[in-house]
Protein backbone atom coordinates (compact mmCIF):
# COMPACT_ATOMS: atom_id res chain seq x y z
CA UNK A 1 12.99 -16.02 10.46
CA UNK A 2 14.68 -12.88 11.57
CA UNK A 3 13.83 -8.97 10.58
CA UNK A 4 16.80 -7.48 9.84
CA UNK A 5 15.28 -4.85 7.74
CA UNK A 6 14.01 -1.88 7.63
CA UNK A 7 13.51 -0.86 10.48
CA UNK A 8 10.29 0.06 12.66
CA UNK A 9 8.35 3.00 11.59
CA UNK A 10 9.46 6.13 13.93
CA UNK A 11 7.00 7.09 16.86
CA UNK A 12 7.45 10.52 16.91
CA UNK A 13 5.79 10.33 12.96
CA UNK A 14 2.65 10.74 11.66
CA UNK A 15 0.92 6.87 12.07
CA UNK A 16 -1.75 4.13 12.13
CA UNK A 17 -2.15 0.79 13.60
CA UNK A 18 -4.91 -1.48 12.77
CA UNK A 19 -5.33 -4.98 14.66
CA UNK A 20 -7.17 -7.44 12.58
CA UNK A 21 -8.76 -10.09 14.62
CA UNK A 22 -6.86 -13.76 14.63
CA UNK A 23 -7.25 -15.77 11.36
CA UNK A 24 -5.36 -18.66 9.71
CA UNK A 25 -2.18 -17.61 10.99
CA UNK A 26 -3.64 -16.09 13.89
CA UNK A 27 -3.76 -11.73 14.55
CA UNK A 28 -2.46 -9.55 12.34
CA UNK A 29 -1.35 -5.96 12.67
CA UNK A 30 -0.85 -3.33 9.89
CA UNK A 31 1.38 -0.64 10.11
CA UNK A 32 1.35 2.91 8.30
CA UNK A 33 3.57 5.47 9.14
CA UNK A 34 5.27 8.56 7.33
CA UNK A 35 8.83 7.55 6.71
CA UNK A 36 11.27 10.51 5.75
CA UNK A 37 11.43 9.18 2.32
CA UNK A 38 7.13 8.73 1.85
CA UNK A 39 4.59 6.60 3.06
CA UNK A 40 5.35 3.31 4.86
CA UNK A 41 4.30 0.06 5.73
CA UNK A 42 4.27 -2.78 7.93
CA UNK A 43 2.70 -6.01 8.07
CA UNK A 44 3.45 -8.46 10.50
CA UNK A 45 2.25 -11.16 13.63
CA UNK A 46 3.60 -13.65 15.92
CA UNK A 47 3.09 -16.20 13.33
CA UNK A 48 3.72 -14.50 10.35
CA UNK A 49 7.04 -13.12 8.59
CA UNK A 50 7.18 -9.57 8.30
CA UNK A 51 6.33 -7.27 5.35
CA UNK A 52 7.87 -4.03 4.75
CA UNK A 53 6.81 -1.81 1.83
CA UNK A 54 8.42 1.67 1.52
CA UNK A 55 9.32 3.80 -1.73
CA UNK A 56 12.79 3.96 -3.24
CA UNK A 57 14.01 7.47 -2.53
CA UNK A 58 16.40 8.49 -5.32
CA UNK A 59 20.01 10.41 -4.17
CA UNK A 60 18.33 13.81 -5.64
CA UNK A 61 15.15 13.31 -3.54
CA UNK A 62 16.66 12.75 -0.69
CA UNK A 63 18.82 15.69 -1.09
CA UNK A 64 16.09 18.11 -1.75
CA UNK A 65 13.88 16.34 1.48
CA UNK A 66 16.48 17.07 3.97
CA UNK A 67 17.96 20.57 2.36
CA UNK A 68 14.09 21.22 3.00
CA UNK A 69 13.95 19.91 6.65
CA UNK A 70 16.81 21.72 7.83
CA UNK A 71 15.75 25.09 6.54
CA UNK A 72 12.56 24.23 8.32
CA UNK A 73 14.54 23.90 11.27
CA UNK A 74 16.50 26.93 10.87
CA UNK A 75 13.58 29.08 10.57
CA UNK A 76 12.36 27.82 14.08
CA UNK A 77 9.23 26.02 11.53
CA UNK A 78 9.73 22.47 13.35
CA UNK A 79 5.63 22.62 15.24
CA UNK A 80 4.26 23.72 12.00
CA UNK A 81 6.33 21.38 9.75
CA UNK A 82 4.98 18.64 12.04
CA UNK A 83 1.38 20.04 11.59
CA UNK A 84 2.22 19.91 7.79
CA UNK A 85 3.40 16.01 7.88
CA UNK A 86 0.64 15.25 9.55
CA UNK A 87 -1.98 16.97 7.17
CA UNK A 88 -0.20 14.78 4.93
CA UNK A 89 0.05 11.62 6.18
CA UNK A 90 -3.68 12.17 6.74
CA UNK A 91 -4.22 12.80 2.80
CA UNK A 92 -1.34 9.83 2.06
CA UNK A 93 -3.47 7.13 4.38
CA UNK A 94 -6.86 7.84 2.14
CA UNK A 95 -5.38 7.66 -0.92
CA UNK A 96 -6.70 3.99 -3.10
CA UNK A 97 -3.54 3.40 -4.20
CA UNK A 98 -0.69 4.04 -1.13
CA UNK A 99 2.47 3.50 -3.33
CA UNK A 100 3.88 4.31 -6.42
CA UNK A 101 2.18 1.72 -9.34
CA UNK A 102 5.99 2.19 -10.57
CA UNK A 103 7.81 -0.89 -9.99
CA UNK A 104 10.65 0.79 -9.77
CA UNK A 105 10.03 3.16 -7.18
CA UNK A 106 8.39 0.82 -4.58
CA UNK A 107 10.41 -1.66 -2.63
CA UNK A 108 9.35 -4.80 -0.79
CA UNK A 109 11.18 -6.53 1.73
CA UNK A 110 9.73 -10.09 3.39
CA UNK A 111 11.83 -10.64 7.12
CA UNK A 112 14.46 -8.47 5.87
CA UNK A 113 14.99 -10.01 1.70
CA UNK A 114 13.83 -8.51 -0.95
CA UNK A 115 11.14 -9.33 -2.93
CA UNK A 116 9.54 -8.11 -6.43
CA UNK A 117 6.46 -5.98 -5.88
CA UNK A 118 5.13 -5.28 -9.53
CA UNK A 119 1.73 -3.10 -9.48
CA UNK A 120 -0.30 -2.45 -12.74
CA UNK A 121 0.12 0.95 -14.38
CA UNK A 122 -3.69 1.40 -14.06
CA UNK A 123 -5.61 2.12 -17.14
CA UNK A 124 -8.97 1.84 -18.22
CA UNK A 125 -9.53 -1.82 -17.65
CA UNK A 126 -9.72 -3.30 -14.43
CA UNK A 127 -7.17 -5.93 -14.49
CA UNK A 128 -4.61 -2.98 -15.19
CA UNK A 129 -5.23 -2.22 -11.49
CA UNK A 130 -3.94 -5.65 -10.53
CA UNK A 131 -0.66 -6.34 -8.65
CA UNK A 132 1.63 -9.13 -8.44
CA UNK A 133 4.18 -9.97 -5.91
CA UNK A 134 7.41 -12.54 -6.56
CA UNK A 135 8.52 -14.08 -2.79
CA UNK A 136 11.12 -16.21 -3.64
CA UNK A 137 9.65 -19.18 -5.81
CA UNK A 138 5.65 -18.10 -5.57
CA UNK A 139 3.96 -15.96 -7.27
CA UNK A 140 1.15 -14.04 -5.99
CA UNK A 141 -1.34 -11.91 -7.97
CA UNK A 142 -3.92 -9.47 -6.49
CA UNK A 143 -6.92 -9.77 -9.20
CA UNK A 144 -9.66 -6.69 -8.82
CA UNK A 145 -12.44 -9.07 -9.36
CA UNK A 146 -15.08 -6.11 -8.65
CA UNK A 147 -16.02 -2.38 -8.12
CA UNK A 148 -15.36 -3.25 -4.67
CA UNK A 149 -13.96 -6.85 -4.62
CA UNK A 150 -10.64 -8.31 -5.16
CA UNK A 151 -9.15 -11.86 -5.45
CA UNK A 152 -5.46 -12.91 -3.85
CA UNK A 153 -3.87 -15.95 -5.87
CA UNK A 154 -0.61 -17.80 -5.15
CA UNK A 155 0.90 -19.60 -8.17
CA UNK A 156 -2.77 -19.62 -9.83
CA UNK A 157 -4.37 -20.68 -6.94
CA UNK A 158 -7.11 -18.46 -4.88
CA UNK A 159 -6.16 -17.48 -1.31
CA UNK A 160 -8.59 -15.39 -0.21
CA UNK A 161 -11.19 -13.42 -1.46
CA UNK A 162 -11.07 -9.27 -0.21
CA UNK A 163 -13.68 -6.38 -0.11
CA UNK A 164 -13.20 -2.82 0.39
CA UNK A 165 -15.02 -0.88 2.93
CA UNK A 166 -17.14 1.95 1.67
CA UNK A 167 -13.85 4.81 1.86
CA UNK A 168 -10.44 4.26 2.53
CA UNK A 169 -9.14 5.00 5.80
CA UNK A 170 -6.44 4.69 7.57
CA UNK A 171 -6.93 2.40 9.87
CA UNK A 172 -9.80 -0.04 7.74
CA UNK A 173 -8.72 -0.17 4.26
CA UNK A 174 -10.91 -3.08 3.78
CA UNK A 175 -12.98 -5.16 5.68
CA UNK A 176 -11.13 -7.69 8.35
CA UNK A 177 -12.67 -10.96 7.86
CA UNK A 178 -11.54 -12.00 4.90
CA UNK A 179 -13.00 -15.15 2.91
CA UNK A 180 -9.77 -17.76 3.45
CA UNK A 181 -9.15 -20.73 1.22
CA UNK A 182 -8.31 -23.91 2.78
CA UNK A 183 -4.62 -24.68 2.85
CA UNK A 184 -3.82 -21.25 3.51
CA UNK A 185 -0.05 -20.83 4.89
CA UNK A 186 1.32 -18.01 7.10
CA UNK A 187 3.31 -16.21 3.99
CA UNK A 188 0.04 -16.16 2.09
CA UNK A 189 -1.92 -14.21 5.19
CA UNK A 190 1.25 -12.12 5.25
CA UNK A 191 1.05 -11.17 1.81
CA UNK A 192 -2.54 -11.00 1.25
CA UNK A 193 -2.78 -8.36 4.18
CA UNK A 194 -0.01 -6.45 2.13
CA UNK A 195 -1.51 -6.40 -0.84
CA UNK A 196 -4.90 -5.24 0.87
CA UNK A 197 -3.52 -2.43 2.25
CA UNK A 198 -0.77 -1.11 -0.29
CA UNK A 199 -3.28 -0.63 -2.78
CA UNK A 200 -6.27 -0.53 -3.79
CA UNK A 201 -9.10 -3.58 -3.67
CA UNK A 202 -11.41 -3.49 -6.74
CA UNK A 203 -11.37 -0.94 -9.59
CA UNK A 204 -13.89 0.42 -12.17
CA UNK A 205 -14.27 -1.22 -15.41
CA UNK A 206 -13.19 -0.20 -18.96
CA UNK A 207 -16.12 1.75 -19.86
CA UNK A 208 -16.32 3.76 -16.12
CA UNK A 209 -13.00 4.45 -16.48
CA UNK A 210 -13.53 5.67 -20.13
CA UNK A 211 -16.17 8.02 -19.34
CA UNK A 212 -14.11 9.27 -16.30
CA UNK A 213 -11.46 9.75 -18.71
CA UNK A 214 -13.72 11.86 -21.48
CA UNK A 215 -14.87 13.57 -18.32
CA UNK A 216 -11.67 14.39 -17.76
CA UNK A 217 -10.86 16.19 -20.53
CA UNK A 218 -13.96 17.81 -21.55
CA UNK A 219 -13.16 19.58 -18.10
CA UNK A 220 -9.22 20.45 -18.73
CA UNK A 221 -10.20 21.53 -22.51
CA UNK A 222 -12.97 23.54 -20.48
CA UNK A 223 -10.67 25.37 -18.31
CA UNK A 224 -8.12 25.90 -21.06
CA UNK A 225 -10.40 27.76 -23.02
């Protein structure tokens, strides 16, 4: 198959590579850069189509992000602009959750077609936190199994089981050596990297999330007073 879209991540940006050492489909390298429109990234191998997630930049953003830029640019700002972007591509990169948990303002594109990306909304229970992925005629479902621990299914059927690492980085979002199924394909290593890195692997429960909640609160009616 043949990328024909988007295309690669610009050097001169704000960026992370992370090789992951050969598994069913052999290595694997993640990309995350900082588009002009957000966060971006990039999943892809010798033997494995290649992933592209990026956010969908409405006309009005875009306007106010380059309006922005070019006063930057007028004002002789460029070196401390590119300080600022990469301050934030720092903050971006340890974030759980790298994109949007808006379906509509995340885009996914596997070798250059589209594909439906559809994150939870993330509530209070942990399977709001899950994230599920349409690539042509499968379906594949990221299931936050634990605090820490996540599941990757394709049409019902496990692919691999994740963990996070102790804090998300940049470059080691989770750990490398994930626990494969057997009759793993290359689309399912492809999109089980994705997933891993996009957002987050394993989420707090109902009642953690409650009290975080009521914590929450108690603090914002705290500071209202």
């Amino acid at each position: 198959m043949t990328e024909q879209n988007p295309a690669r991540p610009d050097p001169s940006r704000p960026c992370s590579v992370r090789e992951i050492v050969p598994g069913p489909a052999g290595p694997v390298r993640t990309e995350l850069a900082l588009a002009p429109s957000g966060g971006q990234l990039m999943v892809s191998g010798p033997n494995i189509p290649l992933v592209s997630v990026q956010p969908v930049e409405s006309a009005l953003g875009r306007n106010r992000r380059e309006r922005a830029e070019a006063a930057a640019l007028a004002r002789g700002k460029l070196s401390a602009h590119e300080k600022y972007r990469a301050r934030r591509f720092r903050a971006w990169a340890a974030q759980p959750d790298l994109f949007s948990r808006n379906a509509v303002a995340v885009s996914m594109t596997v070798d250059g077609a589209q594909a439906e990306l559809r994150p939870g909304r993330g509530h209070l229970e942990r399977s709001s936190f899950d994230v599920r992925a349409q690539v042509g005629e499968r379906s594949y479902l990221l299931s936050q199994s634990g605090r820490r621990a996540g599941q990757v299914l394709r049409d019902g059927r496990l692919v691999a089981e994740l963990r996070r690492s102790s804090r998300y980085q940049k470059d080691h979002r989770y750990e490398g050596d994930l626990a494969w199924e057997a009759g793993v394909d290359h689309l399912d290593v492809a999109i089980t990297h994705t997933f891993a890195t996009a957002y987050r692997v394993g989420a707090d429960g109902f009642f953690l999330n409650l009290l975080k909640l009521s914590g929450l609160l108690v603090l914002t009616a705290a500071l209202g007073g």
